[in-house]
Protein backbone atom coordinates (compact mmCIF):
# COMPACT_ATOMS: atom_id res chain seq x y z
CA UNK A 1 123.03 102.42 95.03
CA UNK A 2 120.64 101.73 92.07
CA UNK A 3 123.21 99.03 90.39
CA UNK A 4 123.59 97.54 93.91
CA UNK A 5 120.04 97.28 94.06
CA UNK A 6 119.52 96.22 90.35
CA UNK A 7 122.11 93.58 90.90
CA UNK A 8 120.93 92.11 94.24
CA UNK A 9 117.43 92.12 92.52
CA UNK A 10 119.14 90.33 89.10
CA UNK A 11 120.67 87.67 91.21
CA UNK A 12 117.65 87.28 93.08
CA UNK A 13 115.28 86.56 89.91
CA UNK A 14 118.38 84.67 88.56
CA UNK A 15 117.63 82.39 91.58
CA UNK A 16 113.96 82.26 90.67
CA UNK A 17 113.86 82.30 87.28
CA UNK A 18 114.82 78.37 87.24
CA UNK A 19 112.47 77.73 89.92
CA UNK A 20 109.25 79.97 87.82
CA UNK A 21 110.25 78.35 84.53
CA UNK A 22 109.76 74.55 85.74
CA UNK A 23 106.50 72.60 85.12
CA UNK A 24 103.63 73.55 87.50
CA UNK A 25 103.23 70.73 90.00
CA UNK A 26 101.26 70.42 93.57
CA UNK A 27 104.68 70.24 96.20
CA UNK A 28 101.85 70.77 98.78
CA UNK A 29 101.56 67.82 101.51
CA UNK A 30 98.05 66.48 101.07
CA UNK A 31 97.51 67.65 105.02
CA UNK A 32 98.16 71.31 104.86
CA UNK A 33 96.38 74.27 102.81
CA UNK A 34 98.11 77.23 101.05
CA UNK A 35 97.83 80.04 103.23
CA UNK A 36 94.97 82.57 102.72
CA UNK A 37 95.94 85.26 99.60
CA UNK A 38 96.59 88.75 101.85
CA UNK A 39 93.63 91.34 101.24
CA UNK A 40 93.82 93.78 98.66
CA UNK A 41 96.35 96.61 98.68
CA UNK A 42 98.52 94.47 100.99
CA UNK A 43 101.42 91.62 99.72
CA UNK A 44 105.18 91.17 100.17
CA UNK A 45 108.34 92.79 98.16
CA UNK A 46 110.18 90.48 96.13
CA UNK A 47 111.41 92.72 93.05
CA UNK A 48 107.88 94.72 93.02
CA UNK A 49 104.70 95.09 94.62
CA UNK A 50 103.50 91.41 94.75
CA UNK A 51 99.97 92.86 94.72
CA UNK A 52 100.61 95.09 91.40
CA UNK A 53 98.27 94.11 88.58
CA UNK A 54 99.80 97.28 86.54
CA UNK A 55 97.91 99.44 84.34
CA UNK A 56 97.65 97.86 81.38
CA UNK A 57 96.60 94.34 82.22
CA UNK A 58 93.45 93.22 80.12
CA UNK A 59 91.93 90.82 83.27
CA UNK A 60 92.69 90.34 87.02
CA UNK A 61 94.55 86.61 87.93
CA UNK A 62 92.44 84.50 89.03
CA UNK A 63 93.54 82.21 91.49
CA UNK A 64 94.49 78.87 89.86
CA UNK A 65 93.78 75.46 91.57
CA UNK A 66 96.90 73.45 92.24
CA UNK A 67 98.95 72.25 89.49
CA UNK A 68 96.84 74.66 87.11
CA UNK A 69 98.33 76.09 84.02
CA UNK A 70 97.66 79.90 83.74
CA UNK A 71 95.45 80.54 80.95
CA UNK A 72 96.11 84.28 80.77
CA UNK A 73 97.67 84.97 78.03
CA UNK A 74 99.28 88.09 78.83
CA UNK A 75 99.34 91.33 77.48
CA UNK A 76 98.76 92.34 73.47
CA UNK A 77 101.04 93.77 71.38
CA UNK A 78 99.40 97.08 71.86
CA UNK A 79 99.68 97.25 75.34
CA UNK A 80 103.17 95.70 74.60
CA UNK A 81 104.21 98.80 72.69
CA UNK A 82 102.17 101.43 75.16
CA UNK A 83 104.72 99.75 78.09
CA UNK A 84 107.67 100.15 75.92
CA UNK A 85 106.56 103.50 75.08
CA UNK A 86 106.59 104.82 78.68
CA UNK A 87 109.50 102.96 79.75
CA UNK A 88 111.43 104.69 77.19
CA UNK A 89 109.71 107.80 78.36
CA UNK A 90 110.98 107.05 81.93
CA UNK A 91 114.39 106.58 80.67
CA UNK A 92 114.37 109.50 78.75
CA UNK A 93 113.42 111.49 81.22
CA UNK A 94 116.26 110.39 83.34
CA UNK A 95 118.50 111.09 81.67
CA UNK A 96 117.45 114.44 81.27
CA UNK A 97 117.64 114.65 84.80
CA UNK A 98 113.93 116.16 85.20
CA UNK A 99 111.45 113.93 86.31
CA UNK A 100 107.84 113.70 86.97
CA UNK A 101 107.64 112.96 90.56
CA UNK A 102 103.52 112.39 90.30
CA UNK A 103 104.83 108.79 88.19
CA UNK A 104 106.46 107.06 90.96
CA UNK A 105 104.60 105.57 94.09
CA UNK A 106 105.30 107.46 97.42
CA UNK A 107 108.04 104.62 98.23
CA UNK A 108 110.39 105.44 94.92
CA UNK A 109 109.99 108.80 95.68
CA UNK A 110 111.92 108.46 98.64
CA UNK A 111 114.52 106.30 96.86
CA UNK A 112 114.84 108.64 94.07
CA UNK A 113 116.64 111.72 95.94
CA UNK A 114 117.79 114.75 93.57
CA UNK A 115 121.35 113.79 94.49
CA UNK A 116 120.47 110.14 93.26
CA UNK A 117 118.98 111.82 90.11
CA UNK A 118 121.87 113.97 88.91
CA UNK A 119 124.05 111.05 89.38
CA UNK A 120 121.84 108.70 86.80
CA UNK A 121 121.34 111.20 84.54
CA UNK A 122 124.95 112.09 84.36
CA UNK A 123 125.67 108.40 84.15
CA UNK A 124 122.89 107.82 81.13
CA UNK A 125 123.75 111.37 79.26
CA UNK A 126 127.63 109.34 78.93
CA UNK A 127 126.17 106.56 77.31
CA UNK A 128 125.20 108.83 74.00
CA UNK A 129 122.49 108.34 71.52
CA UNK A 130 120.00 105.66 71.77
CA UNK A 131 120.88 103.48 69.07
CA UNK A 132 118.45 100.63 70.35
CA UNK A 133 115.63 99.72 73.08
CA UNK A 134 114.15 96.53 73.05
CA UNK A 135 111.81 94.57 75.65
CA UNK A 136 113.80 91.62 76.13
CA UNK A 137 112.27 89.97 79.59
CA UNK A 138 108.73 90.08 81.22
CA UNK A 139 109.19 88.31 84.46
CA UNK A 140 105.24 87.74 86.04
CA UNK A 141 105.44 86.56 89.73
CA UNK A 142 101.93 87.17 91.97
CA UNK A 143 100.07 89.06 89.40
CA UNK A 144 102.98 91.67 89.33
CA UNK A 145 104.74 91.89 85.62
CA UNK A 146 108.09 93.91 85.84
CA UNK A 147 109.71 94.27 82.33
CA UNK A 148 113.59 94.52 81.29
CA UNK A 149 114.32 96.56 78.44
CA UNK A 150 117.99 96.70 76.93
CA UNK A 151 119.15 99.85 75.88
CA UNK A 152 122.11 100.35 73.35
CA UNK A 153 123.75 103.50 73.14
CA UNK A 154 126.33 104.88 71.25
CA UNK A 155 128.78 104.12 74.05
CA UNK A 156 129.47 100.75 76.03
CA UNK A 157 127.92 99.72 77.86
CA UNK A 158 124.85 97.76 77.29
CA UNK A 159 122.37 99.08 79.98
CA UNK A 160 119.32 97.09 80.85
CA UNK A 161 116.53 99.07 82.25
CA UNK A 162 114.26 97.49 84.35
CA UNK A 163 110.93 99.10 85.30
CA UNK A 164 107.44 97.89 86.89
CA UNK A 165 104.18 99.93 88.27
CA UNK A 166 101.57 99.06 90.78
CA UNK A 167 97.69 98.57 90.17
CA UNK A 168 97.13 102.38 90.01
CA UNK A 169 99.78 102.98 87.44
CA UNK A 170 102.58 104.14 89.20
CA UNK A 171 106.22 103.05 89.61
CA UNK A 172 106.95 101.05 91.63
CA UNK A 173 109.95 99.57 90.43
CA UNK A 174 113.14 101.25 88.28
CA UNK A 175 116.62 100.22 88.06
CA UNK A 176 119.78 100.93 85.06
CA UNK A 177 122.29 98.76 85.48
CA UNK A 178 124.70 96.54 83.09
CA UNK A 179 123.25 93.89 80.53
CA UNK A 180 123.68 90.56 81.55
């Protein structure tokens, strides 16, 4: 179930990533306004919480007039290494098979059932020693940043791991599934 949703969630920013990469520009008819930004606390689910600023961002986003280039730069290369840090943490952890519940938002909880986490960490124990983990995507959609680390093991394959939390620091997002 977690490659399924991994995958459907891969070919879904495979759609967007195309579309997030191209050059800003107003496709607005000069007649019509955006719609009003939802309150606080409240957004859609795309690949994460839209509304997630995560717990480690330096400023809010502000919102940007039309056609604006963001001027955030994005996180430093401590916070960088703090994310990668608990990431591997996370994956460590399941692969152990023991997890601490009191990390996940109330929503992953309920996707992560003890069935569901014998299974990955049974999965992830095959792989063998971590040879390598490497950030090697930060996709930022909405204020949200979900991160992709790869992970090589000792045994194929390639697993990418692919992890995001919500404004108060929990997770809100995790997927394993194959390297693409």
């Amino acid at each position: 179930m977690t490659v399924r949703r991994f995958l459907a969630g891969v070919f879904l920013v495979g759609l967007a990533a195309p579309t997030l990469a191209a050059a800003p520009r107003d496709i607005r008819s000069p007649k019509t306004d955006a719609p009003p930004a939802p309150p606080p606390g409240m957004g859609t689910r795309v690949f994460a919480r839209a509304d997630a600023l995560g717990p480690l961002a330096q400023t809010p986003p502000s919102p940007l007039p039309s056609g604006g280039a963001a001027s955030d730069p994005g996180p430093t290369a401590g916070s960088l290494a703090e994310i990668a840090l608990r990431a591997r943490a996370e994956f460590d952890a399941h692969r152990a098979g023991k997890i601490d519940r009191s990390h996940y938002t109330a929503e992953m909880n309920g996707v992560i059932t003890d069935a569901r986490l014998v299974h990955a960490a049974s999965e992830l124990q095959s792989l063998g020693m971590v040879k390598n983990f490497v950030q090697v995507r930060r996709i930022t959609h909405a204020g949200s940043s979900i991160y992709v680390f790869r992970i090589e093991c000792d045994n194929a394959p390639v697993v990418e791991e692919t992890i995001a939390w919500d404004a108060a620091g929990k997770i809100d997002y995790l997927s394993f599934g194959p390297a693409r």
